[in-house]
PDB file of N, CA and C in Angstrom:
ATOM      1  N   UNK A   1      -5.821   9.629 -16.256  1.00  0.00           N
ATOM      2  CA  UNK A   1      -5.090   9.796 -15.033  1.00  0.00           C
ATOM      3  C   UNK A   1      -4.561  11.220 -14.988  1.00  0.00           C
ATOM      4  N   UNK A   2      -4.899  11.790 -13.798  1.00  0.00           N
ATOM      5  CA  UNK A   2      -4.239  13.461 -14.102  1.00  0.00           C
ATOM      6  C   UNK A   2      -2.829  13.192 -13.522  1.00  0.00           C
ATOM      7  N   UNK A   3      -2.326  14.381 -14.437  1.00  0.00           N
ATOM      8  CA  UNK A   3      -1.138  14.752 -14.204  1.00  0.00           C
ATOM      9  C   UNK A   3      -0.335  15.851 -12.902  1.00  0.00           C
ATOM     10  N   UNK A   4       0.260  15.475 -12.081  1.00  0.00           N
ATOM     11  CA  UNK A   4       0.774  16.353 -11.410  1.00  0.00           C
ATOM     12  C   UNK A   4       2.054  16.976 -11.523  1.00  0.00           C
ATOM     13  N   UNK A   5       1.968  18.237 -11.183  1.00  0.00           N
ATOM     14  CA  UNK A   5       3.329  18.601 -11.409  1.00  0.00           C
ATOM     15  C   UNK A   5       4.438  18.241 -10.703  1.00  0.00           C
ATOM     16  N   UNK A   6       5.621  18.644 -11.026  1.00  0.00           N
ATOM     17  CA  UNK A   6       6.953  18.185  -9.630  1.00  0.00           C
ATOM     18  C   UNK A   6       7.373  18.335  -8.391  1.00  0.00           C
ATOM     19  N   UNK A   7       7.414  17.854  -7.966  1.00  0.00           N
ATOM     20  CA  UNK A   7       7.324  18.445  -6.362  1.00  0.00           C
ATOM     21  C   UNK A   7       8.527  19.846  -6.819  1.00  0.00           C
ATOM     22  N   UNK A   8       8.555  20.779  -5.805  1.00  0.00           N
ATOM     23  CA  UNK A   8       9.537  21.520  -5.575  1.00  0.00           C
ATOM     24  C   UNK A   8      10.371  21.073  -4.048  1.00  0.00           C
ATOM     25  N   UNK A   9       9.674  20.163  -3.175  1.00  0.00           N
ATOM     26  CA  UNK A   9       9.886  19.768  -2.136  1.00  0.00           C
ATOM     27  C   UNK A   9      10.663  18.369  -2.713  1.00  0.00           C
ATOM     28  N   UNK A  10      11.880  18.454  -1.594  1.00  0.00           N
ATOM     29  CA  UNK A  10      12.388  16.758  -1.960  1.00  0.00           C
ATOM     30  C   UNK A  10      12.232  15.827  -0.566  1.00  0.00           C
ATOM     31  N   UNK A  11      12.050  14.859  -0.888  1.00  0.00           N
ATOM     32  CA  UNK A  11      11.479  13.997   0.245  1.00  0.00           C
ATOM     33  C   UNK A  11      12.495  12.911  -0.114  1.00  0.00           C
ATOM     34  N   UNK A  12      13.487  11.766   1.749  1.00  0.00           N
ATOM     35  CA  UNK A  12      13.910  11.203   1.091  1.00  0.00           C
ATOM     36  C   UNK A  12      12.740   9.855   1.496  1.00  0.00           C
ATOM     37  N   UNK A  13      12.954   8.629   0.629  1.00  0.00           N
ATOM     38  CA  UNK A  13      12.126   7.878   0.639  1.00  0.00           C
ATOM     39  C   UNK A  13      12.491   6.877   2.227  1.00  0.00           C
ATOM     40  N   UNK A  14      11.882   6.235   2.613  1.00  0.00           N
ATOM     41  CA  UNK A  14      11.822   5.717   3.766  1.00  0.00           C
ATOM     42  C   UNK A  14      11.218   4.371   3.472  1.00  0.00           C
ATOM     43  N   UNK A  15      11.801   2.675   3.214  1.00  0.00           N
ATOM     44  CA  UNK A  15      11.851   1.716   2.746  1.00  0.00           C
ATOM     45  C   UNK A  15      10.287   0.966   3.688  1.00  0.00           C
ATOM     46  N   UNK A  16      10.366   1.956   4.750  1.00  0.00           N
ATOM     47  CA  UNK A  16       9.609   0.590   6.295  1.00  0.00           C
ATOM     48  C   UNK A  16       7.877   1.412   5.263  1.00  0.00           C
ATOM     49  N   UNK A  17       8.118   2.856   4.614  1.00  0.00           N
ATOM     50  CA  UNK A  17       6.581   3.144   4.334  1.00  0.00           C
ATOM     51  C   UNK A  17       6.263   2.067   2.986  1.00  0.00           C
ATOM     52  N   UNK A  18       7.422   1.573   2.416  1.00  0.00           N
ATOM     53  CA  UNK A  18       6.903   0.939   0.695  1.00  0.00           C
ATOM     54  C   UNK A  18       5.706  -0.136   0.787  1.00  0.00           C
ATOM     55  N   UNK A  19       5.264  -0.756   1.703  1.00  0.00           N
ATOM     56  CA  UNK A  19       4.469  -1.322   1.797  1.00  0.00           C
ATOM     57  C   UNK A  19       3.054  -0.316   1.642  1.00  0.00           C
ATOM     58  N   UNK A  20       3.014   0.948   2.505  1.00  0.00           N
ATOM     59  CA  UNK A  20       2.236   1.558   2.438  1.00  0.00           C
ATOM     60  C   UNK A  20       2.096   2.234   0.817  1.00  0.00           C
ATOM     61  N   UNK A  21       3.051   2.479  -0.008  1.00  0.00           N
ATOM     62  CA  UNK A  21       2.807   2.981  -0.982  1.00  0.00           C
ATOM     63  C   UNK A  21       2.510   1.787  -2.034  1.00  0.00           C
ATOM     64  N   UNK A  22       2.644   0.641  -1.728  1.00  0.00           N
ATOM     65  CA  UNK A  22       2.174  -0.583  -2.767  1.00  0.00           C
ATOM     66  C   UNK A  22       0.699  -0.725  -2.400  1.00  0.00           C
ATOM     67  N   UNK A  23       0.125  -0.721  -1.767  1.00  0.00           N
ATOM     68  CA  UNK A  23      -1.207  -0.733  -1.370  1.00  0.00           C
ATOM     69  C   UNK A  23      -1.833   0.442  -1.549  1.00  0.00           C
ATOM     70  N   UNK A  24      -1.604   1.728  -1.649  1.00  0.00           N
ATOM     71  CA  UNK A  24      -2.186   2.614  -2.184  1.00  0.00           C
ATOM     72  C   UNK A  24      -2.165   2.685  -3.662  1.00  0.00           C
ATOM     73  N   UNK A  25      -0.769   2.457  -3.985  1.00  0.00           N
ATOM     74  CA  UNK A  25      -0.816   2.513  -5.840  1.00  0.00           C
ATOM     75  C   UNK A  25      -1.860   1.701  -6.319  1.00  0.00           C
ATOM     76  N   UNK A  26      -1.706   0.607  -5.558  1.00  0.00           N
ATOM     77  CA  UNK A  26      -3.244  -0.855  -6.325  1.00  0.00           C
ATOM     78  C   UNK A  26      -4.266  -0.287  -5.834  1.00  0.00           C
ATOM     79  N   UNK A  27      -4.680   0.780  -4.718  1.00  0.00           N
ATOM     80  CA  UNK A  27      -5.931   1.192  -4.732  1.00  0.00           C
ATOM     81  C   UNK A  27      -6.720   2.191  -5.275  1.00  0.00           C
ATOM     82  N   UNK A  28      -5.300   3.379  -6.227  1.00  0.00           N
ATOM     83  CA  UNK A  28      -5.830   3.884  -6.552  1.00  0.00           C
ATOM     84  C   UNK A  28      -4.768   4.100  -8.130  1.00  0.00           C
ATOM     85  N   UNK A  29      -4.916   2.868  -8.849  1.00  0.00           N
ATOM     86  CA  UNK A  29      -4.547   2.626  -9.786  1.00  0.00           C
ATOM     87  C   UNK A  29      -5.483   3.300 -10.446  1.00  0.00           C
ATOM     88  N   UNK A  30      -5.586   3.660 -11.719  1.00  0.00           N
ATOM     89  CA  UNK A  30      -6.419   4.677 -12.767  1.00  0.00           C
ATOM     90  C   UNK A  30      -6.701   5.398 -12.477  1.00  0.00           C
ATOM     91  N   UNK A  31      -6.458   6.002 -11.004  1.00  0.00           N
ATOM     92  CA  UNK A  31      -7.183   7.064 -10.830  1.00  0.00           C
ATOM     93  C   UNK A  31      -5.518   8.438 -10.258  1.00  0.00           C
ATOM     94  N   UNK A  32      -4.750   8.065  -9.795  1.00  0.00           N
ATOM     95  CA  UNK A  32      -3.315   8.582  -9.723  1.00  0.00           C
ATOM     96  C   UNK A  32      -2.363   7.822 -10.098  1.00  0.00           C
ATOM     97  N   UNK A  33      -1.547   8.233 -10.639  1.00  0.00           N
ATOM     98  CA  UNK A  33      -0.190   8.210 -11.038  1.00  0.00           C
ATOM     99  C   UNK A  33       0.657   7.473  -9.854  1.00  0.00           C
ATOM    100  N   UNK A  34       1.519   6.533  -9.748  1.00  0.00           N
ATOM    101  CA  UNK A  34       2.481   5.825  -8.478  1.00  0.00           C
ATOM    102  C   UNK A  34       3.272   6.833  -8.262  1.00  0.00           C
ATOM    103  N   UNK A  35       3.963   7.939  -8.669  1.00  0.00           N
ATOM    104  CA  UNK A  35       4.628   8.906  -8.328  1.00  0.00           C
ATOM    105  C   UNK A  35       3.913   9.712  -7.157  1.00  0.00           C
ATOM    106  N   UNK A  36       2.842  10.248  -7.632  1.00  0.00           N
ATOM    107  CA  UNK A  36       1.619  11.062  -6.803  1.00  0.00           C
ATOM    108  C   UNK A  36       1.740  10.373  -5.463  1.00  0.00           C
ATOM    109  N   UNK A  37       1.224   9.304  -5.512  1.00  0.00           N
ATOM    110  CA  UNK A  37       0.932   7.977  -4.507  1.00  0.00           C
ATOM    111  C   UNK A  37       2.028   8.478  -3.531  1.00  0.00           C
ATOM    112  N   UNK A  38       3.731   8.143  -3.955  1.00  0.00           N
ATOM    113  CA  UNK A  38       4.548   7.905  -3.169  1.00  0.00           C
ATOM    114  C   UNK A  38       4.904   9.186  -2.799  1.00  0.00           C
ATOM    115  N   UNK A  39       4.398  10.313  -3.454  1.00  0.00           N
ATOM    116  CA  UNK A  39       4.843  12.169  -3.130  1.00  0.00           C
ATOM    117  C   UNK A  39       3.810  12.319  -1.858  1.00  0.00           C
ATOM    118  N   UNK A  40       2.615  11.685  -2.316  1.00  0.00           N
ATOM    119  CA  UNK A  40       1.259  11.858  -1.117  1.00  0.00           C
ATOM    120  C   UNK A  40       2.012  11.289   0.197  1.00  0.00           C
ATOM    121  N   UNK A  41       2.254  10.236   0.146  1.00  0.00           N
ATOM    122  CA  UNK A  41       2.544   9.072   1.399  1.00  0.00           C
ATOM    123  C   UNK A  41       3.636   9.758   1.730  1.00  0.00           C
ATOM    124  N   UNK A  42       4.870  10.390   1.079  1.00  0.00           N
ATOM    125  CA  UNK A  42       6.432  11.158   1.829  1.00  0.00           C
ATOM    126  C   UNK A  42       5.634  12.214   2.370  1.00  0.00           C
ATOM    127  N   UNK A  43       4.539  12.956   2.146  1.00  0.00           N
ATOM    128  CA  UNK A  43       4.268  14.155   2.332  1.00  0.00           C
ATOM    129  C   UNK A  43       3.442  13.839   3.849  1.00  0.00           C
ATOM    130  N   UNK A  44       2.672  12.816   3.552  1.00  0.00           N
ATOM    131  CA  UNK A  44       1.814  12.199   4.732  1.00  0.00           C
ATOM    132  C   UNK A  44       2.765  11.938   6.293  1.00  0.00           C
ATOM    133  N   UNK A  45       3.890  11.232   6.158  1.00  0.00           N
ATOM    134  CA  UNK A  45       4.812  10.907   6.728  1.00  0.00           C
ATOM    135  C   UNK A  45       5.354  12.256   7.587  1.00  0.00           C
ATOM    136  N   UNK A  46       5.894  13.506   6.674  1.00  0.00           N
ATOM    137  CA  UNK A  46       6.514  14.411   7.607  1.00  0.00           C
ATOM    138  C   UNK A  46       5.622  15.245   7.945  1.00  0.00           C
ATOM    139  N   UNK A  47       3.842  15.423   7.562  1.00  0.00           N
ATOM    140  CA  UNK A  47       3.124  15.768   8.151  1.00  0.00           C
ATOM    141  C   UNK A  47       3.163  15.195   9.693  1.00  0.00           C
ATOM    142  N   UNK A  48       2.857  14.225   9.731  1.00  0.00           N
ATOM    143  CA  UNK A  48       2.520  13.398  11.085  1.00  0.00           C
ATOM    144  C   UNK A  48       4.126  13.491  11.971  1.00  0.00           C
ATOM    145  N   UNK A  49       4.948  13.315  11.197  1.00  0.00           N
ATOM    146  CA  UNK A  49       6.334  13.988  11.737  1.00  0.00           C
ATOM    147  C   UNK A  49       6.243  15.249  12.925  1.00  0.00           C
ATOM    148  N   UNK A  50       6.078  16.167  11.881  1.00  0.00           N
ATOM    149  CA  UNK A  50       6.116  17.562  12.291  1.00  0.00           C
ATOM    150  C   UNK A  50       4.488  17.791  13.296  1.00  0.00           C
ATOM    151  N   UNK A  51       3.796  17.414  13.276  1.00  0.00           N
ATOM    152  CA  UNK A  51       2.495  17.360  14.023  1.00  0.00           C
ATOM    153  C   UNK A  51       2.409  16.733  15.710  1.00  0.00           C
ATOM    154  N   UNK A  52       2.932  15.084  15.297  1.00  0.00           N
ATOM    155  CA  UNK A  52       3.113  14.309  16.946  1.00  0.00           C
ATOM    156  C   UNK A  52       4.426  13.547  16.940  1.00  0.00           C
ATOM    157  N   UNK A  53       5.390  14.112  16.452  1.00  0.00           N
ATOM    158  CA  UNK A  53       6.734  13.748  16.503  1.00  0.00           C
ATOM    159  C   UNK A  53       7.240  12.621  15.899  1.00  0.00           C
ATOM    160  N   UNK A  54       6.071  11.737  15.483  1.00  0.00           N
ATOM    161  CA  UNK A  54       6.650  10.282  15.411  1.00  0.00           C
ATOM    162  C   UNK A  54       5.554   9.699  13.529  1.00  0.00           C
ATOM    163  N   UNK A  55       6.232   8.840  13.325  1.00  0.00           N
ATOM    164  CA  UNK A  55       4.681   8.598  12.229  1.00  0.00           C
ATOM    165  C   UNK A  55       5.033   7.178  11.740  1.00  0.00           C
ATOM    166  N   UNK A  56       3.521   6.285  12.247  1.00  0.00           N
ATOM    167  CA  UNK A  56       3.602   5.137  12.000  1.00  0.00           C
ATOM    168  C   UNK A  56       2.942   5.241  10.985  1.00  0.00           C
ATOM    169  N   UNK A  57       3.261   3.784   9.887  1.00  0.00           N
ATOM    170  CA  UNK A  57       2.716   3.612   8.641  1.00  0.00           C
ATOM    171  C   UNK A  57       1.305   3.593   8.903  1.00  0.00           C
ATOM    172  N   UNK A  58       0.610   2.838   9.983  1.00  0.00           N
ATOM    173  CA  UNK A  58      -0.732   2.930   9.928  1.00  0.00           C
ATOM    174  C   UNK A  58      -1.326   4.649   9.576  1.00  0.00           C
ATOM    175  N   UNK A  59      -0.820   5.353  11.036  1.00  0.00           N
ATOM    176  CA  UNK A  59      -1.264   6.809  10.378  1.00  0.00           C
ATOM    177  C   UNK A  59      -0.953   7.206   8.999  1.00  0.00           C
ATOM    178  N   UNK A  60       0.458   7.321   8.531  1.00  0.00           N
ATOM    179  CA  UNK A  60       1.006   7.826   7.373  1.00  0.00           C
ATOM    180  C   UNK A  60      -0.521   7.151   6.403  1.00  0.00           C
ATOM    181  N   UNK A  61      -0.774   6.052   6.619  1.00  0.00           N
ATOM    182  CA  UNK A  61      -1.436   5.078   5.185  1.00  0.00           C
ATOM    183  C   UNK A  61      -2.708   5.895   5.416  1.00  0.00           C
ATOM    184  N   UNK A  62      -3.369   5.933   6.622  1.00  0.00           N
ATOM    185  CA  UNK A  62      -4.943   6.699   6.765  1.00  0.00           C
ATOM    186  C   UNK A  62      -4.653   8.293   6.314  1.00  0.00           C
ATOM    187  N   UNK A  63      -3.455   8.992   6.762  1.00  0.00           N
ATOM    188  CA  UNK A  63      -3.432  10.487   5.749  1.00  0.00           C
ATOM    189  C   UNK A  63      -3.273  10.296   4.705  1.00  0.00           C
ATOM    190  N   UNK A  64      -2.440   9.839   4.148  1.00  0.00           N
ATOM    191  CA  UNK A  64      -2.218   9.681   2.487  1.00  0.00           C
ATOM    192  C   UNK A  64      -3.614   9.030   1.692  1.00  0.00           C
ATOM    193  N   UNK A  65      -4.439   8.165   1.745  1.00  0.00           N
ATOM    194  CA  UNK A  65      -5.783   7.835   1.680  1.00  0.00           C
ATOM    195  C   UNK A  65      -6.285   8.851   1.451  1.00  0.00           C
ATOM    196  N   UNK A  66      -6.958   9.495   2.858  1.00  0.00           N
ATOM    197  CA  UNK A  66      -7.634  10.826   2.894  1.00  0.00           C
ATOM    198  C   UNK A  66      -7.118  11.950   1.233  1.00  0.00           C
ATOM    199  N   UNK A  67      -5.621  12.181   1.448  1.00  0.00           N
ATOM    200  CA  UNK A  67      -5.686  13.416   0.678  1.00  0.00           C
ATOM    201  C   UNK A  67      -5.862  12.521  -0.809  1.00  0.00           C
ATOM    202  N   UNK A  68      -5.316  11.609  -0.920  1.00  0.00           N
ATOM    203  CA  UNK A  68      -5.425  10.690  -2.501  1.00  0.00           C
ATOM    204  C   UNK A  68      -7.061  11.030  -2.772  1.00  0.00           C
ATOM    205  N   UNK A  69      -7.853  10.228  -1.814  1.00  0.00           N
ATOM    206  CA  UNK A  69      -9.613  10.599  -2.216  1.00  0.00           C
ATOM    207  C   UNK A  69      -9.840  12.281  -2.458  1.00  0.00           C
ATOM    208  N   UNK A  70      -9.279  12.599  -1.548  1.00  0.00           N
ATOM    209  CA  UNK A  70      -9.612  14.220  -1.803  1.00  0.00           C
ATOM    210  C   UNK A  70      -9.236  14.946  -3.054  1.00  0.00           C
ATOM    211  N   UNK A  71      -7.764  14.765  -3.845  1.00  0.00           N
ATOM    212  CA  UNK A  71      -7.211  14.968  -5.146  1.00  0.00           C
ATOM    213  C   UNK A  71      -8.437  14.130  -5.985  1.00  0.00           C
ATOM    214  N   UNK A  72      -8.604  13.208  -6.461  1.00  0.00           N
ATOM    215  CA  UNK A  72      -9.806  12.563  -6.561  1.00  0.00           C
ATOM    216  C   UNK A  72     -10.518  13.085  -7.090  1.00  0.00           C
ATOM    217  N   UNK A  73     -11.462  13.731  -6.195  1.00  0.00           N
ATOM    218  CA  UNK A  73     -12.812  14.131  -5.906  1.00  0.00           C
ATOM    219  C   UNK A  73     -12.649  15.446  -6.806  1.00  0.00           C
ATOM    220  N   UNK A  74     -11.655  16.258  -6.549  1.00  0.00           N
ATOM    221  CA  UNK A  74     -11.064  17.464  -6.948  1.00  0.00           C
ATOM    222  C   UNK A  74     -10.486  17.234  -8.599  1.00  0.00           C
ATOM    223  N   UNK A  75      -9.935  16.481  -8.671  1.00  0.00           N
ATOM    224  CA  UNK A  75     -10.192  15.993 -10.455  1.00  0.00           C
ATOM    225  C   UNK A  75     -11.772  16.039 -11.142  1.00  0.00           C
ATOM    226  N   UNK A  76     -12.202  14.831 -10.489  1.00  0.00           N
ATOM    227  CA  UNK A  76     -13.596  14.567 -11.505  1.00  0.00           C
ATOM    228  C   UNK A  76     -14.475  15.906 -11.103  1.00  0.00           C
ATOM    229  N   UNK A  77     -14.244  16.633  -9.880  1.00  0.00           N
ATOM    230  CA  UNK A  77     -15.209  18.155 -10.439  1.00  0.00           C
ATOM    231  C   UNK A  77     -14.850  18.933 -11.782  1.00  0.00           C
ATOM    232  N   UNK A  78     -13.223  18.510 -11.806  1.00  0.00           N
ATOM    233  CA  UNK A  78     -12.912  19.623 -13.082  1.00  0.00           C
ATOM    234  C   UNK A  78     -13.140  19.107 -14.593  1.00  0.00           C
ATOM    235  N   UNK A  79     -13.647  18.437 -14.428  1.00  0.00           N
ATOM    236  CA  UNK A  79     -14.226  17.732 -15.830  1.00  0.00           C
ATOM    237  C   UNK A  79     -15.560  17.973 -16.240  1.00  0.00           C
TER     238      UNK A  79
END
């Protein structure tokens, strides 16, 4: 499982996304860290924030996905 470093960004957590971050952690169990998961999904969140003002878990869950596969992909090249 790679390691990421600490955010320098603080995010506060938002209870209505935890569903979204329990379903990503089980999907991408062995492959990220649940920290990552829930840094991806806060990060996903004030993306879509700052983008169309508003951010439902459905979007938040389809960005956070996206960049999780993309970190991913970007691991197993560096091996």
């Amino acid at each position: 499982m790679p390691k990421t470093p600490a955010s320098t960004t603080s995010f506060s957590p938002d209870p209505s996304f935890g569903p979204v971050v329990n379903r990503l952690t089980t999907e991408f169990s062995g492959v990220h860290h649940g920290s990552t998961v829930t840094r991806c999904v806060d990060a996903a969140r004030h993306g879509a924030e700052d983008v169309t003002g508003s951010a439902t878990p459905d979007l938040v869950e389809r960005i956070a996905r996206q960049h999780l596969q993309v970190l991913a992909l970007a691991f197993a090249e560096r091996r």
